[in-house]
Protein backbone atom coordinates (compact mmCIF):
# COMPACT_ATOMS: atom_id res chain seq x y z
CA UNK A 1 138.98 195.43 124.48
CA UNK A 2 141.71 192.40 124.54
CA UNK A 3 144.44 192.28 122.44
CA UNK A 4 142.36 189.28 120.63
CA UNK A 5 139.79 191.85 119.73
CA UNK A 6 142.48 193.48 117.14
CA UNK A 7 142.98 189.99 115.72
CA UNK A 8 139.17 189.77 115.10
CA UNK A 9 138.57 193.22 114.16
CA UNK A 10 141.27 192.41 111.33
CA UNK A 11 139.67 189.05 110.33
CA UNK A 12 136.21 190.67 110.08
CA UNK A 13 138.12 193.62 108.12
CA UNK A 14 138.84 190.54 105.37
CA UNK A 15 135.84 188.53 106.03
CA UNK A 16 133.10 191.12 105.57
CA UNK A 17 134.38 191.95 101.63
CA UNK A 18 132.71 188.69 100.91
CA UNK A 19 128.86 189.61 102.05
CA UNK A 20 127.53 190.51 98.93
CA UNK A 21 128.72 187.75 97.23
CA UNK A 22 126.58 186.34 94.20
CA UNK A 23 123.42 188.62 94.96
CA UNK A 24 124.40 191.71 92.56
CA UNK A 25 124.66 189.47 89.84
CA UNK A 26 121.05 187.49 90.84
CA UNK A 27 119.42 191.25 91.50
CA UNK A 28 120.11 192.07 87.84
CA UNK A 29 119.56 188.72 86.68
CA UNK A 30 115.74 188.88 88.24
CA UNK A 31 115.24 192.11 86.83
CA UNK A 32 115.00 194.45 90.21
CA UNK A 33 112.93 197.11 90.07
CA UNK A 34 115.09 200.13 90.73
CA UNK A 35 113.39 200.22 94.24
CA UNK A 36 115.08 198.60 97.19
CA UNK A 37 113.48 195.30 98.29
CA UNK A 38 111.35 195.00 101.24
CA UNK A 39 113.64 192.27 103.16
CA UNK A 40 116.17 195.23 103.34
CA UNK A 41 113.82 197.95 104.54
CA UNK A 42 112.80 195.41 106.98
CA UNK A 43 116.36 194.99 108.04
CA UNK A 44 117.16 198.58 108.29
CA UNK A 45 114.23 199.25 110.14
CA UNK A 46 114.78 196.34 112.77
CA UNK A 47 118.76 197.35 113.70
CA UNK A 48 117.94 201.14 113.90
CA UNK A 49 116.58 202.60 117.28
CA UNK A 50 116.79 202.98 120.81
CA UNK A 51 119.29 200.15 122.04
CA UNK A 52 120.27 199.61 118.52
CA UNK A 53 122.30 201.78 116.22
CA UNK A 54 121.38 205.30 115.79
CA UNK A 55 121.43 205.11 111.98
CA UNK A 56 122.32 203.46 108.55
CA UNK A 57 122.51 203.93 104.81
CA UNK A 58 122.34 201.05 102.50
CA UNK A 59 122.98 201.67 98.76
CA UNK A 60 121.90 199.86 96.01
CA UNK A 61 122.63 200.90 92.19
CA UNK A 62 121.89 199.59 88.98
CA UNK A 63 123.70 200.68 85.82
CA UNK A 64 121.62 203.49 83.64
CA UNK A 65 119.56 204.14 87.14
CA UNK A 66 119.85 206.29 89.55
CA UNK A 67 121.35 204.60 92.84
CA UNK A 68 118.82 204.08 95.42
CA UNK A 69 119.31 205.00 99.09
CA UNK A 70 117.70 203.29 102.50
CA UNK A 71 118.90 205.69 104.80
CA UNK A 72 117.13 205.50 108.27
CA UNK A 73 117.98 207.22 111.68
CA UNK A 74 120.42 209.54 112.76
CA UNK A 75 124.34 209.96 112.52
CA UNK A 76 124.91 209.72 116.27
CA UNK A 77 122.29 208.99 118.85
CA UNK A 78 122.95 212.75 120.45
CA UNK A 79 122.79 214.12 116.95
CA UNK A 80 119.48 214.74 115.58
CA UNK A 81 121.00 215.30 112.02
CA UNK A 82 118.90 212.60 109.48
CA UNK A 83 121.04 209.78 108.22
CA UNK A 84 121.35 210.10 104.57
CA UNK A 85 123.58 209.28 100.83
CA UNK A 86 125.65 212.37 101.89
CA UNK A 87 126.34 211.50 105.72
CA UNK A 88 129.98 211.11 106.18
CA UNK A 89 131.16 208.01 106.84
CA UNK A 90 135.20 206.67 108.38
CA UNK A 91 135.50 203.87 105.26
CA UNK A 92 138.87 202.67 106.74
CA UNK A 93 139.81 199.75 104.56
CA UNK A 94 137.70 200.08 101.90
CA UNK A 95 140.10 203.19 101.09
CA UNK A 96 142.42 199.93 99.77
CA UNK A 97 140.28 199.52 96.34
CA UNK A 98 141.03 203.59 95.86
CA UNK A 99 144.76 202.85 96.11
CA UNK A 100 144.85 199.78 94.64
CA UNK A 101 143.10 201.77 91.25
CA UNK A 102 145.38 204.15 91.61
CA UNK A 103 148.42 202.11 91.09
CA UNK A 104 146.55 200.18 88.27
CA UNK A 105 146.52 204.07 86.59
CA UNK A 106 150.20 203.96 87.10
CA UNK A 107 151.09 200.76 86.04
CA UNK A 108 148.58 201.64 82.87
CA UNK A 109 150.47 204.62 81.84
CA UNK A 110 153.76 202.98 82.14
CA UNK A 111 155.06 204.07 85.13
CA UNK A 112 155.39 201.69 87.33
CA UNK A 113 155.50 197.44 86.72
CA UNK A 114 153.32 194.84 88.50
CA UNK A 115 156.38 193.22 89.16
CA UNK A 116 158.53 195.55 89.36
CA UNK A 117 160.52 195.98 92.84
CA UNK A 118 159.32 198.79 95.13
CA UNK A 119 163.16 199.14 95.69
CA UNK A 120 163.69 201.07 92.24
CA UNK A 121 161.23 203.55 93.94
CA UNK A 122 162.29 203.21 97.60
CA UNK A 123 165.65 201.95 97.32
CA UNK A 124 165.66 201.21 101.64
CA UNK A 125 163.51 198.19 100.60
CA UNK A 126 166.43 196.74 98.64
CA UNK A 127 167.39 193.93 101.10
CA UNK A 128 165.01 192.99 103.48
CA UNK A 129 165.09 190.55 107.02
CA UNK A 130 162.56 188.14 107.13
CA UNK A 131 161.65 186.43 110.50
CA UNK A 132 162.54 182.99 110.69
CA UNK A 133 159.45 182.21 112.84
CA UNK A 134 156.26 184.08 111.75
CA UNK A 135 155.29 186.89 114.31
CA UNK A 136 157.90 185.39 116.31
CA UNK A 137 161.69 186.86 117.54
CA UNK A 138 162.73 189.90 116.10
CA UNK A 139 166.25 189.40 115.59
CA UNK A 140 166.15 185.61 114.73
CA UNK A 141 166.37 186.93 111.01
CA UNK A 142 167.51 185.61 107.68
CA UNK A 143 167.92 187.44 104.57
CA UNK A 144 164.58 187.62 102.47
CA UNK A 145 164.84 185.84 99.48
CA UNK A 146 162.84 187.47 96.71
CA UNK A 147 162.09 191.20 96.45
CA UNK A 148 158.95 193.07 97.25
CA UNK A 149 156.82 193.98 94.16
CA UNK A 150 154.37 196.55 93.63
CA UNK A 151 151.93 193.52 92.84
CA UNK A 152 152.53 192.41 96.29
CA UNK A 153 151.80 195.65 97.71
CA UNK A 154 148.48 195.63 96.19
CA UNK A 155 147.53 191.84 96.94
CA UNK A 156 148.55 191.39 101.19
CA UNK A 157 151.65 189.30 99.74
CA UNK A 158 154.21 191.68 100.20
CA UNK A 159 155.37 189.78 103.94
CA UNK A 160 154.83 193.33 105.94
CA UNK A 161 154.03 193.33 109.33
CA UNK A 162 150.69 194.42 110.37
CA UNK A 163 149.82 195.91 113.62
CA UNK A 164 146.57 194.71 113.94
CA UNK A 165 147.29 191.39 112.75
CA UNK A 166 150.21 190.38 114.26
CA UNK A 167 150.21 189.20 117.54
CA UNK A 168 154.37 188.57 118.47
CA UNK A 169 156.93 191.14 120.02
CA UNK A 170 156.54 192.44 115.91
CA UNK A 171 153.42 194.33 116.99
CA UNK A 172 154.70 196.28 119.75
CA UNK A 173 157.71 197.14 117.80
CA UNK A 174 155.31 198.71 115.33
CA UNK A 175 153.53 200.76 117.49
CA UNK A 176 156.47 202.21 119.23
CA UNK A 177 158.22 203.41 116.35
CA UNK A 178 154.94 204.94 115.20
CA UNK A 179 154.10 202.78 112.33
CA UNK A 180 150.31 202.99 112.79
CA UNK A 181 148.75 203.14 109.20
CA UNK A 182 145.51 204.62 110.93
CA UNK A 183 143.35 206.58 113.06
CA UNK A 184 140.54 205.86 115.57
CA UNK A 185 140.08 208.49 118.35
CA UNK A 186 141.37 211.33 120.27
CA UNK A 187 140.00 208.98 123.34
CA UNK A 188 142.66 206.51 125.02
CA UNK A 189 140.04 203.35 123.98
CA UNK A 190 141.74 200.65 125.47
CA UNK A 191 142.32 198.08 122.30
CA UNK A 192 142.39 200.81 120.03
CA UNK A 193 144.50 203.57 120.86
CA UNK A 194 148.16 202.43 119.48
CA UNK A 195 150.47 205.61 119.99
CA UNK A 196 151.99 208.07 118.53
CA UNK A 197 152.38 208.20 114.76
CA UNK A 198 155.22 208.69 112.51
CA UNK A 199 154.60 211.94 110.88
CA UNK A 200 154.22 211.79 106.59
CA UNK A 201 154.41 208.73 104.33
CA UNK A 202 158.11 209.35 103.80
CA UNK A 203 158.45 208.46 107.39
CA UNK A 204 156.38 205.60 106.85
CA UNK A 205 158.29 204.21 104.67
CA UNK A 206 161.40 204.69 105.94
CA UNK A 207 160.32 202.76 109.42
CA UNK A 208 158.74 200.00 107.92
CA UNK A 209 161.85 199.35 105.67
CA UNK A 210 163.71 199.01 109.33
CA UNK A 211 160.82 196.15 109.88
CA UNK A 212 161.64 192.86 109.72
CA UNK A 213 158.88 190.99 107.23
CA UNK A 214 156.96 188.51 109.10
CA UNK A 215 156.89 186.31 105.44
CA UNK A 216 158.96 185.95 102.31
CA UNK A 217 157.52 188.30 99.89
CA UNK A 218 154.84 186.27 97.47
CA UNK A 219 154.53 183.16 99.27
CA UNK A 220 151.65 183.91 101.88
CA UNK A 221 148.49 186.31 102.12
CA UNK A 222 148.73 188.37 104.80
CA UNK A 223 146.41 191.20 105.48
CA UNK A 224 149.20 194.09 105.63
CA UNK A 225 149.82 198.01 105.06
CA UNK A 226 150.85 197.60 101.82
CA UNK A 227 148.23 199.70 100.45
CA UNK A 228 149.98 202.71 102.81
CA UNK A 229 153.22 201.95 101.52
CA UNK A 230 151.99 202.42 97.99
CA UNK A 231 150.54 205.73 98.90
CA UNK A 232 154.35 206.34 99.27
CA UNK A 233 155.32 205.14 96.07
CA UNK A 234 152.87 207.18 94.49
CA UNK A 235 154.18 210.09 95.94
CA UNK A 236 157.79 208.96 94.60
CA UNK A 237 156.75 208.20 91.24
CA UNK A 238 154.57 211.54 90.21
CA UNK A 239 156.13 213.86 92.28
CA UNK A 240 152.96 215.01 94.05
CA UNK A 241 151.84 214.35 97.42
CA UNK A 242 149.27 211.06 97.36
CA UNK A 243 146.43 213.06 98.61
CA UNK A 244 146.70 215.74 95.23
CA UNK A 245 147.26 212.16 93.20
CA UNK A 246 143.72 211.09 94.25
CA UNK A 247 142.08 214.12 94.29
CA UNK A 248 143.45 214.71 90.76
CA UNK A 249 142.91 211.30 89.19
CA UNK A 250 139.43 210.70 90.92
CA UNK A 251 137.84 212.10 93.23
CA UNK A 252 137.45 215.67 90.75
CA UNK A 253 136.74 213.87 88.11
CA UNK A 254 134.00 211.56 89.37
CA UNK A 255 132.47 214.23 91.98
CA UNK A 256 133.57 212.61 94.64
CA UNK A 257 133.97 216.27 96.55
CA UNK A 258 133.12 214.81 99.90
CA UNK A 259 135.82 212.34 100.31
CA UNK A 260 138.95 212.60 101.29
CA UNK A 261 141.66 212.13 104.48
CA UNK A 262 140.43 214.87 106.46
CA UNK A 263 136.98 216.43 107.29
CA UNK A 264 136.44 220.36 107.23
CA UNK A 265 135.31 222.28 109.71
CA UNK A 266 132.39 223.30 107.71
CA UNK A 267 131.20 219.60 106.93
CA UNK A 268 131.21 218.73 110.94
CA UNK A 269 127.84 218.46 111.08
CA UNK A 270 127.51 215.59 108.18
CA UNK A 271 130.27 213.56 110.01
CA UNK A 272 128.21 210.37 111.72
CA UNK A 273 129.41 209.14 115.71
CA UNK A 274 131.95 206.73 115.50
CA UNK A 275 130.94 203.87 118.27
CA UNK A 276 132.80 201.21 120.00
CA UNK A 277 130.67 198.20 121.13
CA UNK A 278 131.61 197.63 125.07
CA UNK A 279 129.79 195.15 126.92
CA UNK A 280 127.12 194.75 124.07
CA UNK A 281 126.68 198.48 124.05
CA UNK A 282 127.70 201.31 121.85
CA UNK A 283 129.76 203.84 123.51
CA UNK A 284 130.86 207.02 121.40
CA UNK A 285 134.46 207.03 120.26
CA UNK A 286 134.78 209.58 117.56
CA UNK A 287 132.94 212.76 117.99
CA UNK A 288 131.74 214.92 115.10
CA UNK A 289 132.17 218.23 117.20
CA UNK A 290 135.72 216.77 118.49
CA UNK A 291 136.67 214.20 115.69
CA UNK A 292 140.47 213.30 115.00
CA UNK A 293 139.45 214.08 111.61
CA UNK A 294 138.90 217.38 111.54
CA UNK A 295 142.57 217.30 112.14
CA UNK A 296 145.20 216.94 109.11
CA UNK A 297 146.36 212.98 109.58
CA UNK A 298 149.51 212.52 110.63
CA UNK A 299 150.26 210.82 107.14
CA UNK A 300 148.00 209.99 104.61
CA UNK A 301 147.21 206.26 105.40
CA UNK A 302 146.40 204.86 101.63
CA UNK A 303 144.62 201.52 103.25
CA UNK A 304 142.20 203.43 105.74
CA UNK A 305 142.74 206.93 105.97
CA UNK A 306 139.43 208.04 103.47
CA UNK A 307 136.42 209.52 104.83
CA UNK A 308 133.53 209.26 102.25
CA UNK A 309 129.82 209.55 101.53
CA UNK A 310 127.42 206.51 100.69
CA UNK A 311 126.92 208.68 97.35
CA UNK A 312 130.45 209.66 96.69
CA UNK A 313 131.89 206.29 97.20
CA UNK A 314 128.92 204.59 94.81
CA UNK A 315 130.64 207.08 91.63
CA UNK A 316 133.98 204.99 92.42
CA UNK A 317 132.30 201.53 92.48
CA UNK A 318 130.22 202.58 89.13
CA UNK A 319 133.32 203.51 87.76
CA UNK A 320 135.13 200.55 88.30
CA UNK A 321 131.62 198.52 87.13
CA UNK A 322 131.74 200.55 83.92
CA UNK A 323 135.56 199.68 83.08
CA UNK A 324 136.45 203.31 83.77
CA UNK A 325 134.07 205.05 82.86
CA UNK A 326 131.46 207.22 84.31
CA UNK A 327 128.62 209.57 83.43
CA UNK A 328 130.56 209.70 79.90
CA UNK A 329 133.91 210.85 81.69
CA UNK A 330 136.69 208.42 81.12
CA UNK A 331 139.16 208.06 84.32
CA UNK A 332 140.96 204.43 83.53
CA UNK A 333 141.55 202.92 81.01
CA UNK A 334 139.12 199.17 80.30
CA UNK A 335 142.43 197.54 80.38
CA UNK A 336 143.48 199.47 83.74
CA UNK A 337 140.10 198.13 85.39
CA UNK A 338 139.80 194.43 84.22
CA UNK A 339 143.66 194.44 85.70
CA UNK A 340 142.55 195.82 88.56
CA UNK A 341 139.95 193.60 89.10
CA UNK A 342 141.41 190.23 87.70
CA UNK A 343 142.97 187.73 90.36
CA UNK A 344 145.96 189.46 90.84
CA UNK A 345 147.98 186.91 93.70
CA UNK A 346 151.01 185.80 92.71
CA UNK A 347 151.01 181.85 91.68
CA UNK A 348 153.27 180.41 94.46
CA UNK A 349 150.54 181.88 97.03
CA UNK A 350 148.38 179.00 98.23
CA UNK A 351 144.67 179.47 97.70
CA UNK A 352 141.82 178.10 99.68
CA UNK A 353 140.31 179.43 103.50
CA UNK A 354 142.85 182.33 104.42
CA UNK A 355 141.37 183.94 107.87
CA UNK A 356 138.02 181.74 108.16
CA UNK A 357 137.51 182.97 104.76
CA UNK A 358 137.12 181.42 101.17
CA UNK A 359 139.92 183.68 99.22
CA UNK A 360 140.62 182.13 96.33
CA UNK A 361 141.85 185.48 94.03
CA UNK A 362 142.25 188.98 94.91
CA UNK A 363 142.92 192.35 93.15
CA UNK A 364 144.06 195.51 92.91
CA UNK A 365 143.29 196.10 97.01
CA UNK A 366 139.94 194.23 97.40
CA UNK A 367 138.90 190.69 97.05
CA UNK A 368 137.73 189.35 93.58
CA UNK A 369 135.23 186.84 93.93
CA UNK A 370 135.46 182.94 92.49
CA UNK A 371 133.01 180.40 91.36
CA UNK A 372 129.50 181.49 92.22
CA UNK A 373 130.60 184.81 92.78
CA UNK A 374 132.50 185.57 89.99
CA UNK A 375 132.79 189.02 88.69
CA UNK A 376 132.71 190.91 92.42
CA UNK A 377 135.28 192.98 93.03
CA UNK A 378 135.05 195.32 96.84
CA UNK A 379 136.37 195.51 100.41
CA UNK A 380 135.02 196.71 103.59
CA UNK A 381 136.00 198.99 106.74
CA UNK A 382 136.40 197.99 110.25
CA UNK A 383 133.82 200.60 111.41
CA UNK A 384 130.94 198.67 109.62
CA UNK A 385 130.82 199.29 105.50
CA UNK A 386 131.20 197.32 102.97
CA UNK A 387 131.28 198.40 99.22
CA UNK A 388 131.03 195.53 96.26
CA UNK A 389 130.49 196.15 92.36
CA UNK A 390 129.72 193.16 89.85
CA UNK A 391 132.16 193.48 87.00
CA UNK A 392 129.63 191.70 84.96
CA UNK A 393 126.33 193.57 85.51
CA UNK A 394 128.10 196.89 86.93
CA UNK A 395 125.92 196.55 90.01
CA UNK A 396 127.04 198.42 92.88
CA UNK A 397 125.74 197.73 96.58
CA UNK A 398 127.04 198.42 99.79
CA UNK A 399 126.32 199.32 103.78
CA UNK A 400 127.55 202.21 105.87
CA UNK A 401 127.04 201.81 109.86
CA UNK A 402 130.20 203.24 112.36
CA UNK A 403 131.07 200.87 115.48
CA UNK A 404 134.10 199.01 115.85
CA UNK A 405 134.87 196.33 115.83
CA UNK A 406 132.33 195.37 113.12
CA UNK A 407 132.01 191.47 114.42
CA UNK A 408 130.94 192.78 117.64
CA UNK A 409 127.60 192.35 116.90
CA UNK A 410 125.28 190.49 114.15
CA UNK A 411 124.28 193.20 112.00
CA UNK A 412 126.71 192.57 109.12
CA UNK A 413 125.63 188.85 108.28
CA UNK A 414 122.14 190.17 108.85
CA UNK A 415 122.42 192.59 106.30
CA UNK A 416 124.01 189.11 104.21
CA UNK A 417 120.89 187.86 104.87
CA UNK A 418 118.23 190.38 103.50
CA UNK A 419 120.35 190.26 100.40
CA UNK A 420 119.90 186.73 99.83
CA UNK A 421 116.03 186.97 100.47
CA UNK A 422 115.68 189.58 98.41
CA UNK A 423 117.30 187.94 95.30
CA UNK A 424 115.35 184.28 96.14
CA UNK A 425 112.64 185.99 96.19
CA UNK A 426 112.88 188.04 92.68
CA UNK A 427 114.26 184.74 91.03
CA UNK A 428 111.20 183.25 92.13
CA UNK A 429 109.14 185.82 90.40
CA UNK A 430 111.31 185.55 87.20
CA UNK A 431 109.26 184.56 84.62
């Protein structure tokens, strides 16, 4: 893979949050049957097979209803094991909603301030460098202006340099100190494999506060690991370590037992084959007998370190959809989730087509939707899921494949498309 396949795999990282779009809203609107529509099956059944991909889940759930599951294949073409709600799935970035909630729990409780400077926390980040080109020289500095905030953290405006978006000497620098918020392979996958890793967020932190920011802080989006440097300030701020935090705050109390930053031994066998598409074709990557993560993570990368379930991850997105609440367990506040899910960019950011993308207003780590679209709130992974909720019906949907990057092939606006269908069609039979 070329160095302008990390660039893509990034922009498809951003782009694919906005496939679901409107349809949630128009599902519920038509009154869908709590049955998937047949557009869907049809599209599951068409990209899964020989020469294809060896399996998918799609998820669809409606509030008071049980979630419904088309789940078709296998997890890995040389693993027999059925695809299915409770296959194990790398989310990468849509771990950024997770830690974006869990600084809106913080900030709820008084803790921490939207705009309060990470610097209080992690006093390194007091006076930062800012490049005076963008992703240009590393030394041609100047001193930034304006002080990172934990709102910029959560909303890409922080100004932090991104490995797999920036494309200057910046990147390199990244990679050889370590500062790799992520994890791909045991393999040496050319256009994927990035180094060596610093080892625990504290180390994170630290490097990245020797980083020169590639923007002044609030002025730009900028897809960046400010989701991982929260995880730090997490840690900082409650005095456990970010993976107790979540475990703790969520994933106990919504039954999210599968999920988490590493995989156990004993739950190999759910894991699903990680794929990279070379040449057109998918090549295995990530093991389940051999996966990196069966191993502990070097740190625990807060913007797309979680492994999940198509099941596990729907209890998140129905909490968020029922303003913190969920099967009569309360786990944030209302006021914690309309925050969280309220357009949360600062004002001097300029709005419009950011990355090939419409981005008009964005949340607590995952895009909130405008206009037409209004009321979605989700993110996706670069190994092929995406996970919305709609804020005003509390309809969840999402897509879990594994092959990277996810732009590689036509699979993702496909699925776009059977959603769309679907919802024509069921408007049409509105009466």
């Amino acid at each position: 893979m070329s160095m302008g396949l990390h660039r893509r795999e990034a922009l498809r990282m951003a782009g694919l949050a906005a496939l679901s779009g409107l349809l949630p809203s128009r599902l519920l609107a038509a009154g869908a049957p709590p049955e998937l529509a047949g557009n869907l099956q049809a599209f599951a059944e068409k990209w899964v097979g020989p020469g294809k991909f060896p399996g998918m889940v799609v998820a669809l759930g409606l509030p008071e209803r049980e979630t419904r599951y088309i789940a078709r294949g296998s997890e890995g073409f040389l693993d027999s094991d059925a695809m299915g709600p409770d296959t194990l799935f790398r989310i990468y970035s849509m771990t950024k909603p997770v830690t974006g909630m869990a600084a809106m729990l913080l900030a709820d409780e008084g803790k921490i301030g939207l705009d309060q400077p990470i610097a209080d926390f992690l006093p390194k980040f007091a006076k930062m460098m800012v490049q005076v080109t963008p992703d240009g020289s590393v030394t041609d500095l100047k001193p930034a202006k304006t002080q990172i905030t934990v709102r910029h953290l959560v909303t890409h405006t922080s100004g932090l340099a991104y490995g797999i978006i920036q494309q200057g000497p910046i990147r390199q620098v990244l990679f050889d100190k370590g500062l790799i918020p992520g994890q791909v392979s045991r393999l040496k996958v050319p256009g994927l494999d990035r180094g060596q890793h610093v080892k625990g967020l504290a180390a994170f932190a630290d490097g990245m506060a020797t980083m020169p920011l590639v923007y002044e802080p609030g002025t730009r989006w900028s897809y960046s690991p400010g989701l991982d440097l929260m995880g730090r300030l997490i840690e900082v701020v409650t005095g456990q370590t970010f993976d107790a935090f979540l475990e703790e705050r969520f994933f106990a109390p919504l039954g999210m037992a599968s999920t988490g930053f590493r995989v156990a031994a004993k739950d190999a066998g759910r894991l699903s084959t990680n794929y990279a598409v070379l040449a057109g074709k998918l090549v295995p990557i990530d093991l389940p007998e051999n996966s990196v993560y069966l191993d502990q993570p070097d740190f625990f990368y807060g913007g797309a370190g979680l492994v999940s379930t198509p099941r596990d991850y729907d209890r998140f997105l129905r909490m968020i959809g029922g303003l913190g609440s969920f099967d009569g367990k309360r786990v944030m506040s209302e006021a914690a989730v309309r925050t969280g899910t309220s357009n949360l960019l600062p004002a001097s950011v300029p709005k419009g087509n950011i990355f090939g993308m419409a981005l008009d207003a964005f949340g607590a780590g995952g895009r909130v939707g405008t206009g037409a679209e209004a009321g979605i709130f989700g993110w996706s992974g670069a190994a092929g899921t995406v996970g919305m909720v709609d804020m005003r019906s509390g309809l969840t949907s999402a897509i879990y494949l594994q092959f990277m990057p996810p732009n590689a092939l036509e699979v993702l606006p496909e699925f776009q498309q059977a959603l769309r269908a679907d919802a024509t069609a069921l408007l049409e039979r509105r009466p």
